[in-house]
PDB file of N, CA and C in Angstrom:
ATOM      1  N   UNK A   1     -83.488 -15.779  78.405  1.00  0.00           N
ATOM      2  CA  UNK A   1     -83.259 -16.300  79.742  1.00  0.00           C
ATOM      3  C   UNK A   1     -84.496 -17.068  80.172  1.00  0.00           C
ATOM      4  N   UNK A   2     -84.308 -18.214  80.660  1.00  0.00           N
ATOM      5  CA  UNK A   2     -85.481 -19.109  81.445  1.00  0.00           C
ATOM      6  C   UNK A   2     -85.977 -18.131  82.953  1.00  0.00           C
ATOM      7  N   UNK A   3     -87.400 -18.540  83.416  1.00  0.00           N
ATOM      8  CA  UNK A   3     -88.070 -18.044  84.429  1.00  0.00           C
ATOM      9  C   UNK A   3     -86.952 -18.083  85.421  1.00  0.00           C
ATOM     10  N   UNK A   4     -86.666 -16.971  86.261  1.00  0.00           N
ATOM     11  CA  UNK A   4     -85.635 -17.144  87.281  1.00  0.00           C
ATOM     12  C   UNK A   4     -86.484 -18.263  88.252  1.00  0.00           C
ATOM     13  N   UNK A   5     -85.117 -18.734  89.079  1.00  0.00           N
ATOM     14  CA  UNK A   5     -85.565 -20.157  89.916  1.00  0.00           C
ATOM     15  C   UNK A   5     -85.117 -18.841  91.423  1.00  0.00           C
ATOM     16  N   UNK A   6     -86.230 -19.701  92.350  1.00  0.00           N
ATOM     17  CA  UNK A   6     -86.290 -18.368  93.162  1.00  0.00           C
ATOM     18  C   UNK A   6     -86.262 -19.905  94.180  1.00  0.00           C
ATOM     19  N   UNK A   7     -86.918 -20.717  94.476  1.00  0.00           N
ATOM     20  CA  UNK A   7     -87.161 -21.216  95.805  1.00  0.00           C
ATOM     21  C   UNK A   7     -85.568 -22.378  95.974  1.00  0.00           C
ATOM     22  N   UNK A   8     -85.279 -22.573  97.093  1.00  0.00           N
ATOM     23  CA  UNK A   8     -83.630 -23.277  97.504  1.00  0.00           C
ATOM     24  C   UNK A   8     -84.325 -24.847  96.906  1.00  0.00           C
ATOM     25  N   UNK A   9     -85.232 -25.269  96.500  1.00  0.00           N
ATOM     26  CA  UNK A   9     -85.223 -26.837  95.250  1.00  0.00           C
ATOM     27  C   UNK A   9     -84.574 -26.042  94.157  1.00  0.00           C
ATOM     28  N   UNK A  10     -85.599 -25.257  93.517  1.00  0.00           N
ATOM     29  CA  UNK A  10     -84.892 -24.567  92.422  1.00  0.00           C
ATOM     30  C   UNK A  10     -83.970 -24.318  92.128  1.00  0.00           C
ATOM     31  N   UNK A  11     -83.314 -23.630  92.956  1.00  0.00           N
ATOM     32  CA  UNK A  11     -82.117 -23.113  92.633  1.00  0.00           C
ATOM     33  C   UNK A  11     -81.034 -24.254  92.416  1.00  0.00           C
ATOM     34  N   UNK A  12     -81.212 -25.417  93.371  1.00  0.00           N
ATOM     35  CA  UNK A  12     -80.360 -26.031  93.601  1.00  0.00           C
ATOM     36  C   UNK A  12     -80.494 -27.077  92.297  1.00  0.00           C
ATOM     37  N   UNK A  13     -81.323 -27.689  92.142  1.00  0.00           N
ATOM     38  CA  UNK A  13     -81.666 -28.259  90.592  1.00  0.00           C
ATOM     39  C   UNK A  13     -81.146 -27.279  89.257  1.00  0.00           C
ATOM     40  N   UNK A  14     -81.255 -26.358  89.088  1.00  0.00           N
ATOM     41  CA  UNK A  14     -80.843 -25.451  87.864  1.00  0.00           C
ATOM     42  C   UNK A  14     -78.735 -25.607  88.164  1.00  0.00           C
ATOM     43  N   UNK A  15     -78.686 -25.410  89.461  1.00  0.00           N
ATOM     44  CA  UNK A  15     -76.727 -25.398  89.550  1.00  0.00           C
ATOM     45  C   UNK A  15     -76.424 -26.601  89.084  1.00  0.00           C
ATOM     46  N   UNK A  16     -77.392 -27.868  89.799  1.00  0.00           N
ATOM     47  CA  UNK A  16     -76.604 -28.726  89.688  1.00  0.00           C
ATOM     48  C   UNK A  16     -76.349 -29.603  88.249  1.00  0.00           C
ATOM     49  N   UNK A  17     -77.177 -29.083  87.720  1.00  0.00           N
ATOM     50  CA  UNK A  17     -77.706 -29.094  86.117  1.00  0.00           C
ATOM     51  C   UNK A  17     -77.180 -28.530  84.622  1.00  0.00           C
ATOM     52  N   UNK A  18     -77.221 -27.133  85.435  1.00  0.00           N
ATOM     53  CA  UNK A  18     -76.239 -26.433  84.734  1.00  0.00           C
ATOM     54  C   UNK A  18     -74.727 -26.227  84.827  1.00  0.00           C
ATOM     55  N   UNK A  19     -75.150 -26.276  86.332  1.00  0.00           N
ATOM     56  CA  UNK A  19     -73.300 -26.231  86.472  1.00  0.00           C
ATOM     57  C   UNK A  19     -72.464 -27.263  86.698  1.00  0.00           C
ATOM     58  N   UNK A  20     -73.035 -27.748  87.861  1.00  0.00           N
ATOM     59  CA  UNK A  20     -72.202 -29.187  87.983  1.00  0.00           C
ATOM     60  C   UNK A  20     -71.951 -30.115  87.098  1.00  0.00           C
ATOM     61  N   UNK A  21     -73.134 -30.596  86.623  1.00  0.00           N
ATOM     62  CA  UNK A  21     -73.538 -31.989  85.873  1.00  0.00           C
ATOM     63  C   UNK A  21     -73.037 -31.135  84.418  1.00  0.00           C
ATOM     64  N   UNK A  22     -73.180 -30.484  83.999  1.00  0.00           N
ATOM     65  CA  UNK A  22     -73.191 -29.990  82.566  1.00  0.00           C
ATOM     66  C   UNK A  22     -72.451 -31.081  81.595  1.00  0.00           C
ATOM     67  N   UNK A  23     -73.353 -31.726  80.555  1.00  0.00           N
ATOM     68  CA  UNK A  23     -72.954 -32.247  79.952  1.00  0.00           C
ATOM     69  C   UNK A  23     -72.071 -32.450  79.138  1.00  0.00           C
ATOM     70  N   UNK A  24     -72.274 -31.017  78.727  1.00  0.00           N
ATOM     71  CA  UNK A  24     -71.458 -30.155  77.532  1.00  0.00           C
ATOM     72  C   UNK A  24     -70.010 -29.637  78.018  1.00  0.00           C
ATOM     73  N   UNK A  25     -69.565 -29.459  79.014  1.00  0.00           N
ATOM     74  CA  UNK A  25     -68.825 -28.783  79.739  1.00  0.00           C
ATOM     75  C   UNK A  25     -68.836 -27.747  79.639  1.00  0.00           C
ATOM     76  N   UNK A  26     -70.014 -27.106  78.543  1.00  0.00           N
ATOM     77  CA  UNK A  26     -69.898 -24.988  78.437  1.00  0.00           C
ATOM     78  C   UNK A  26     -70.299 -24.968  80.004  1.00  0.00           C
ATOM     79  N   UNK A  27     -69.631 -23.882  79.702  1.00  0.00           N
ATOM     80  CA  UNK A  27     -70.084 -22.909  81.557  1.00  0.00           C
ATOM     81  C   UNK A  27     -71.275 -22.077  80.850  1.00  0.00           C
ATOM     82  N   UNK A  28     -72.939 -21.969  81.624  1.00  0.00           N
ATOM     83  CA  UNK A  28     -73.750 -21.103  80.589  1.00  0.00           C
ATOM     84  C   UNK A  28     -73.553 -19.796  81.659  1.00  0.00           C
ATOM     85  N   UNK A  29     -74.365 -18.757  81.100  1.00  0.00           N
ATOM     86  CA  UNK A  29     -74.625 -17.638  81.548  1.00  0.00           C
ATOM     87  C   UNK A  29     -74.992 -17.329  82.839  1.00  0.00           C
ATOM     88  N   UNK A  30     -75.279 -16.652  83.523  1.00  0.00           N
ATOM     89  CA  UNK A  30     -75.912 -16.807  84.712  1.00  0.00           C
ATOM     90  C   UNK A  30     -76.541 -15.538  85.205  1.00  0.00           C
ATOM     91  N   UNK A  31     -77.752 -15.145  85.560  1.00  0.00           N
ATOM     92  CA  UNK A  31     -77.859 -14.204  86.755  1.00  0.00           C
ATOM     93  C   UNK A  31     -78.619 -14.508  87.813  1.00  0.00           C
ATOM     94  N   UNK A  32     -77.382 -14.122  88.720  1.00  0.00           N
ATOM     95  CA  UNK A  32     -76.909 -14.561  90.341  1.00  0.00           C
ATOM     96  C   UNK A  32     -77.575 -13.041  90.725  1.00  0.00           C
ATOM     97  N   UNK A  33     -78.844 -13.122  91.702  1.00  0.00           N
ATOM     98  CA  UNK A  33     -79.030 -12.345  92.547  1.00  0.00           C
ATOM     99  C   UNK A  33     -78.698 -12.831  94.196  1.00  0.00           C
ATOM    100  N   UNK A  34     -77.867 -11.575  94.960  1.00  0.00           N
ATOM    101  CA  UNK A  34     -77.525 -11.812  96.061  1.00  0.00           C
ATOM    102  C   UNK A  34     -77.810 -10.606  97.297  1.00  0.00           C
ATOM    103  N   UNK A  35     -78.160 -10.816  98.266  1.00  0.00           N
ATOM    104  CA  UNK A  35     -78.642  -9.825  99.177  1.00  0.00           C
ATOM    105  C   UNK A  35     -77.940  -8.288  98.645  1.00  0.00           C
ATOM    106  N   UNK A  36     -77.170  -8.724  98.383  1.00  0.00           N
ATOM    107  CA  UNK A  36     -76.303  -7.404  98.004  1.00  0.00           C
ATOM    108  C   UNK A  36     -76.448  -6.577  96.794  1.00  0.00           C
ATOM    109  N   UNK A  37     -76.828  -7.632  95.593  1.00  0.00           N
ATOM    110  CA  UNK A  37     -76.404  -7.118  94.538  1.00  0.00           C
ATOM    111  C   UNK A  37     -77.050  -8.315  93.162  1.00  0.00           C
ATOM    112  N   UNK A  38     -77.357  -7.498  92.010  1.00  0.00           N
ATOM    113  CA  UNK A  38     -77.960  -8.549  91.196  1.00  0.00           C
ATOM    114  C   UNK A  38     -76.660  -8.160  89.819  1.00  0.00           C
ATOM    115  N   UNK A  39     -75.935  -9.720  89.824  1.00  0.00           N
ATOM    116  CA  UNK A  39     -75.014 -10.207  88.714  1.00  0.00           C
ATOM    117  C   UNK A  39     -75.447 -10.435  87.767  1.00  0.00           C
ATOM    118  N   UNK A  40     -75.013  -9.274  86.114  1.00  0.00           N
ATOM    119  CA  UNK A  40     -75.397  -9.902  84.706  1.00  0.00           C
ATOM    120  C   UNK A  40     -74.684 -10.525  84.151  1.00  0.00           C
ATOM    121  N   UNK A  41     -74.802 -12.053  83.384  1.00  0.00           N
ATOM    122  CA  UNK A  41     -74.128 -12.632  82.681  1.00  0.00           C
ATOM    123  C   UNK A  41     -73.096 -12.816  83.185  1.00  0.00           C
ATOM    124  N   UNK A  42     -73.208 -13.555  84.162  1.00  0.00           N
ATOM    125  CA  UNK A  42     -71.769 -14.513  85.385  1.00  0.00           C
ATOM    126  C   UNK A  42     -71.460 -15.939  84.659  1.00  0.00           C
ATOM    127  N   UNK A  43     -69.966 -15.636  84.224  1.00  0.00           N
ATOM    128  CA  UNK A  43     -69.725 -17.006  83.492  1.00  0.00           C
ATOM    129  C   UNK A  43     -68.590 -17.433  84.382  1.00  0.00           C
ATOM    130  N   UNK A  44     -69.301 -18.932  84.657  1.00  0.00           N
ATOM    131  CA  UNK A  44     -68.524 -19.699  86.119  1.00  0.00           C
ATOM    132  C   UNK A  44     -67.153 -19.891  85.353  1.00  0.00           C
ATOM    133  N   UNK A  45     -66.403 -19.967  86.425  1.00  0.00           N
ATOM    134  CA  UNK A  45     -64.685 -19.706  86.322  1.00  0.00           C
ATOM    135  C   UNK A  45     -64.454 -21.262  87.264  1.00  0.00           C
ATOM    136  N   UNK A  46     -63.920 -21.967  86.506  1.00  0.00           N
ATOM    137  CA  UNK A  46     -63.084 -23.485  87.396  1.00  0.00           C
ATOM    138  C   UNK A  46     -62.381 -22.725  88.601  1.00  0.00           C
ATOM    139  N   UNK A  47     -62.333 -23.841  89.182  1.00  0.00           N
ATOM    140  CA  UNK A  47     -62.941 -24.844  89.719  1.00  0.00           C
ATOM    141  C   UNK A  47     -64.233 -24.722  90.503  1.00  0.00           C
ATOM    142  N   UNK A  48     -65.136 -25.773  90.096  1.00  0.00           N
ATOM    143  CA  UNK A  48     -66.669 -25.824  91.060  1.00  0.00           C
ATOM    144  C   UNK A  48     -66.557 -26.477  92.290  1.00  0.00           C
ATOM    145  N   UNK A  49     -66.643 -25.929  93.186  1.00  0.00           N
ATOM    146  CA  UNK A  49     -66.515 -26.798  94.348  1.00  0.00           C
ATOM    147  C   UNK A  49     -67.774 -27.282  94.876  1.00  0.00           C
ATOM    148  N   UNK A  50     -68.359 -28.469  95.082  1.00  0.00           N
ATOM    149  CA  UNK A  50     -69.901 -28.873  95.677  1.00  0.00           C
ATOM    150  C   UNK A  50     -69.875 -30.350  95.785  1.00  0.00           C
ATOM    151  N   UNK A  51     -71.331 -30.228  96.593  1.00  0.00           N
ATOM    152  CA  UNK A  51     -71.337 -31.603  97.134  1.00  0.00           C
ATOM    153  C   UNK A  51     -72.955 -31.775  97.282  1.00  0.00           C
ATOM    154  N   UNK A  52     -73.058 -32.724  96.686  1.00  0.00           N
ATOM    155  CA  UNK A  52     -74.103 -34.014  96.459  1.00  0.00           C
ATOM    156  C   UNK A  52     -74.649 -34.637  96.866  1.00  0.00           C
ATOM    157  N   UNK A  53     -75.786 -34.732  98.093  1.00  0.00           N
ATOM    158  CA  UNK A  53     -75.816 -36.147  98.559  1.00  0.00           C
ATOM    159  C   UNK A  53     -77.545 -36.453  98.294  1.00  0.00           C
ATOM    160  N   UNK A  54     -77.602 -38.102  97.990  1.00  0.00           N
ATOM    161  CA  UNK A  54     -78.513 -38.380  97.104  1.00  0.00           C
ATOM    162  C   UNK A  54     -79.087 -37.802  96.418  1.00  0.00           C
ATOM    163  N   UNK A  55     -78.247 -37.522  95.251  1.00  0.00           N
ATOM    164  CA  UNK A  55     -78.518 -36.703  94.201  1.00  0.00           C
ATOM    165  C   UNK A  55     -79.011 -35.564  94.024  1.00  0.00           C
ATOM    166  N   UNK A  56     -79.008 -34.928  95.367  1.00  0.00           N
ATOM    167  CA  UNK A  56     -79.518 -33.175  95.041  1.00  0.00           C
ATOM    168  C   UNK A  56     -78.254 -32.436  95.632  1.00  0.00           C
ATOM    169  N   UNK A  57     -77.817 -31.396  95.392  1.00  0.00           N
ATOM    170  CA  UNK A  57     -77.008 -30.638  94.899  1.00  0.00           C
ATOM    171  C   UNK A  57     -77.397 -29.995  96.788  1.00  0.00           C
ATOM    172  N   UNK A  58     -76.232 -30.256  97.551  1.00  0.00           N
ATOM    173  CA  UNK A  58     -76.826 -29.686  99.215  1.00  0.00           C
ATOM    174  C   UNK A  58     -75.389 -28.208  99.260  1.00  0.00           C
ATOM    175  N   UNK A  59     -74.379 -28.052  98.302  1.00  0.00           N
ATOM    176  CA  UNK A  59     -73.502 -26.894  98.983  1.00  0.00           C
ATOM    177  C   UNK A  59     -72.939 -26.603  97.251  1.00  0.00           C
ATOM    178  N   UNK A  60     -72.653 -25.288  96.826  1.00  0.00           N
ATOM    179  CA  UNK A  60     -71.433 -25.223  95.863  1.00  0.00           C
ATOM    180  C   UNK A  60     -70.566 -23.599  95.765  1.00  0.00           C
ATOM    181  N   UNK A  61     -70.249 -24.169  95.920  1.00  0.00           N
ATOM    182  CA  UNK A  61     -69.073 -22.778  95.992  1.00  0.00           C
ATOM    183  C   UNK A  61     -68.562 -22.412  94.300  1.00  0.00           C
ATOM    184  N   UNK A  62     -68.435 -21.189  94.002  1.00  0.00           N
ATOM    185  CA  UNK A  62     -67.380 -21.203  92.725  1.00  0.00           C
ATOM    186  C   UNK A  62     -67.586 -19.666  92.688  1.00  0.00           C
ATOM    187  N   UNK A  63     -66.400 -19.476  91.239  1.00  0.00           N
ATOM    188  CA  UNK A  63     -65.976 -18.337  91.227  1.00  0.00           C
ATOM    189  C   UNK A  63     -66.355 -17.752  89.526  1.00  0.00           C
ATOM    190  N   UNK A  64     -67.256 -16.680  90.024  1.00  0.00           N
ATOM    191  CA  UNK A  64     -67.801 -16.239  88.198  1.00  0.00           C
ATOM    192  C   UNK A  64     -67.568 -14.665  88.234  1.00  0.00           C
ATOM    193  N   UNK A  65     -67.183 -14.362  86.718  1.00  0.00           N
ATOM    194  CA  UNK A  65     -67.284 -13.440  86.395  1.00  0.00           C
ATOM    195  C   UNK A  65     -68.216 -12.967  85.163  1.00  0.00           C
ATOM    196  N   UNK A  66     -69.034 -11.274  85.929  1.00  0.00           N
ATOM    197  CA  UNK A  66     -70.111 -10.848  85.324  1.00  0.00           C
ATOM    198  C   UNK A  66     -69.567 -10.389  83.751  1.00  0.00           C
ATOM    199  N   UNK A  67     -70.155  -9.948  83.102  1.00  0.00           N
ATOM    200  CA  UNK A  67     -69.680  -9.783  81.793  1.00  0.00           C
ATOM    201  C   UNK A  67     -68.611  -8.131  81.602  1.00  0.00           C
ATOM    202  N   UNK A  68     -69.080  -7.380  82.913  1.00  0.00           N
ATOM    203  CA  UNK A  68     -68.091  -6.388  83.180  1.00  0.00           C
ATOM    204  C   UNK A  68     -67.819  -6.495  84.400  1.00  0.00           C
ATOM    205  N   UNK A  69     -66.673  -6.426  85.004  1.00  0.00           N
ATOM    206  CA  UNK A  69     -65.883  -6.237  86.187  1.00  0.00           C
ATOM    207  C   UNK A  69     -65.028  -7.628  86.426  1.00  0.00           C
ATOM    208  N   UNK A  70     -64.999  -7.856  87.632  1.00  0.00           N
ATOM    209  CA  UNK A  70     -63.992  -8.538  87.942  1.00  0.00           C
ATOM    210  C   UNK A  70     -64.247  -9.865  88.522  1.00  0.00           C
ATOM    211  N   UNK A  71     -63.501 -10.876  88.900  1.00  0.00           N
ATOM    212  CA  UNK A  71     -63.976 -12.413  89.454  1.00  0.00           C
ATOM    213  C   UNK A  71     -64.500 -12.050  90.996  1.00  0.00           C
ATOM    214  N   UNK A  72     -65.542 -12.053  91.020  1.00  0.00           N
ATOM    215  CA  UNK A  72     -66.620 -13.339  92.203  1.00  0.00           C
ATOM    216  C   UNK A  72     -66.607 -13.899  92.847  1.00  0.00           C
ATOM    217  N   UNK A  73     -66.530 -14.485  94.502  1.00  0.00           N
ATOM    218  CA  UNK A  73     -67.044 -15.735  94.718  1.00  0.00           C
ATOM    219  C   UNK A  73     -68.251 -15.515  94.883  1.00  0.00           C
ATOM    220  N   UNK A  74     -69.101 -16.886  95.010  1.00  0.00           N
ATOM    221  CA  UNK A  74     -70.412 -17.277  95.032  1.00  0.00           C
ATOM    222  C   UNK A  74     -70.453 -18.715  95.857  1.00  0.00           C
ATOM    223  N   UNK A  75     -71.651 -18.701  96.301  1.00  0.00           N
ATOM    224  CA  UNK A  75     -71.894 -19.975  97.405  1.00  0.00           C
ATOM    225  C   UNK A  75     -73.375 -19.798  97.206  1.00  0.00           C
ATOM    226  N   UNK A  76     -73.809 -21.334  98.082  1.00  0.00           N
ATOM    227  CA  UNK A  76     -75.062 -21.788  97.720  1.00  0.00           C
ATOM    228  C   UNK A  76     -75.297 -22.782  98.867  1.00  0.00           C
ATOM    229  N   UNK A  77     -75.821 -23.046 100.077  1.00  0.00           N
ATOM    230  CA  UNK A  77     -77.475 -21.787 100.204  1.00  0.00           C
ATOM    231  C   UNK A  77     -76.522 -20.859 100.984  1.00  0.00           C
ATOM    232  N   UNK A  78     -75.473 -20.693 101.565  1.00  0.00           N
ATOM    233  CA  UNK A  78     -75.099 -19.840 102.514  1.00  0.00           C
ATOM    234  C   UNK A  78     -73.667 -19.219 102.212  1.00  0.00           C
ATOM    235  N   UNK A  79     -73.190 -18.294 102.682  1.00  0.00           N
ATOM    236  CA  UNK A  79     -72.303 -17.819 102.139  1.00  0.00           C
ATOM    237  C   UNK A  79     -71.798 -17.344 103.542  1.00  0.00           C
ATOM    238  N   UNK A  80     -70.136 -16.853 103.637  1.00  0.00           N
ATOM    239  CA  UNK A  80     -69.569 -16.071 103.891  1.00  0.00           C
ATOM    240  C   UNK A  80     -68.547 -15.092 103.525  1.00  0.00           C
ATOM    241  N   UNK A  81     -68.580 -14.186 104.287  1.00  0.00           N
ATOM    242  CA  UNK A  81     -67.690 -12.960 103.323  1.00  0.00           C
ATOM    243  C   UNK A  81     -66.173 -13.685 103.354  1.00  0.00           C
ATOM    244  N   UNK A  82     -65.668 -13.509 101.872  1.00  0.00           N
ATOM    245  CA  UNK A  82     -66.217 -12.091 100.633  1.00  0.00           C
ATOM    246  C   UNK A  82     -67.253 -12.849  99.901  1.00  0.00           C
ATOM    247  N   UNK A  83     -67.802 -14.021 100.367  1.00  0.00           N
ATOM    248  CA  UNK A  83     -68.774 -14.733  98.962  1.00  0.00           C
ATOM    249  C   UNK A  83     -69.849 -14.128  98.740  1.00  0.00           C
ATOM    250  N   UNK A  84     -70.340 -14.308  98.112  1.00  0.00           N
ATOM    251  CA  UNK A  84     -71.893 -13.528  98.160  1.00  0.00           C
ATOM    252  C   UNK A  84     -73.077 -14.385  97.529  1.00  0.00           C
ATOM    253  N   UNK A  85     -73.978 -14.848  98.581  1.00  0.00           N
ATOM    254  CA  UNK A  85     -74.755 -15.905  98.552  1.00  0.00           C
ATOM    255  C   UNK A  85     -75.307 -15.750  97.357  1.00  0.00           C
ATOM    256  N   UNK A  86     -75.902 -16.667  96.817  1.00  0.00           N
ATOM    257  CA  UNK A  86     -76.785 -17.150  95.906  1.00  0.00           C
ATOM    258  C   UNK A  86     -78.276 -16.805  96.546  1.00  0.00           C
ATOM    259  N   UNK A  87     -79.360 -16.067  95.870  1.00  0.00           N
ATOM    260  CA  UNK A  87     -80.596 -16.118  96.435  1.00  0.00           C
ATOM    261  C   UNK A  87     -81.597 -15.909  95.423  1.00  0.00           C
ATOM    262  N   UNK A  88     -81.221 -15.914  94.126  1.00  0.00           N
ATOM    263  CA  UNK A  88     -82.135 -15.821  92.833  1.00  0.00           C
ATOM    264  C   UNK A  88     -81.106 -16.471  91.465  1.00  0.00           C
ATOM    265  N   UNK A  89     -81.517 -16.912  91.042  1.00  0.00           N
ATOM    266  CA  UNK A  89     -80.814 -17.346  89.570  1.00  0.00           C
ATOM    267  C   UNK A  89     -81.550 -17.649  88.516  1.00  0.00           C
ATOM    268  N   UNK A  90     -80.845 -17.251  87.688  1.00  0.00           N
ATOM    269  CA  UNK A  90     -81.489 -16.972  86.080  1.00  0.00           C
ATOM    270  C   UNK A  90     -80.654 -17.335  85.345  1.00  0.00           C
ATOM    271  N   UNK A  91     -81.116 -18.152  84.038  1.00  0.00           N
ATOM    272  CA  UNK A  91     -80.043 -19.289  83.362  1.00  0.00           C
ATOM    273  C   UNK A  91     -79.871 -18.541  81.736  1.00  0.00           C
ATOM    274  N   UNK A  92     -78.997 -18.191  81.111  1.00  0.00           N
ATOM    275  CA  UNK A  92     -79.151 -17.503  79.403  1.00  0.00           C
ATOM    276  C   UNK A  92     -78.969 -18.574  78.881  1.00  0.00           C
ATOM    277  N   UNK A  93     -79.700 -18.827  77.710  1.00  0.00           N
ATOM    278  CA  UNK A  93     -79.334 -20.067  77.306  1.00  0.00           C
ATOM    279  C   UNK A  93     -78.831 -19.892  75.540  1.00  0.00           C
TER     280      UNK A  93
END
């Protein structure tokens, strides 16, 4: 796993990178820490929902599941319930 991205540039550069933009179209790994709770190995589930403006990554919503239990939502920088914000991320590569 790469250094977790902790500050809201960070984070938002690693989603939009990994997730959005992904070249490859793999969905990679993820751990999603959230006020609540820290997610192992969250593999994003279509559809990504987000938005862009001049080229930095400002909202994304989507839906991942950890490597045990069940589907997720997730949001980025803010969340509401049932989502559960984004506030640490860590990339498996």
């Amino acid at each position: 796993m790469n250094a977790p991205f902790t500050t809201e540039a960070d984070i938002s550069r690693a989603l939009l990178v990994r997730v959005v933009n992904n070249p490859s179209g793999k969905r990679p790994r993820l751990e999603i820490t959230t006020p609540e709770r820290v997610f192992h190995l969250v593999t994003v589930e279509e559809p990504v929902l987000s938005t862009v403006k001049d080229g930095k990554l400002t909202f994304i919503s989507f839906f991942g599941r950890p490597a045990i239990g069940r589907i997720y939502a997730f949001m980025w920088p803010s969340a509401e319930d049932p989502a559960f914000c984004v506030t640490e991320l860590g990339i498996y590569e």
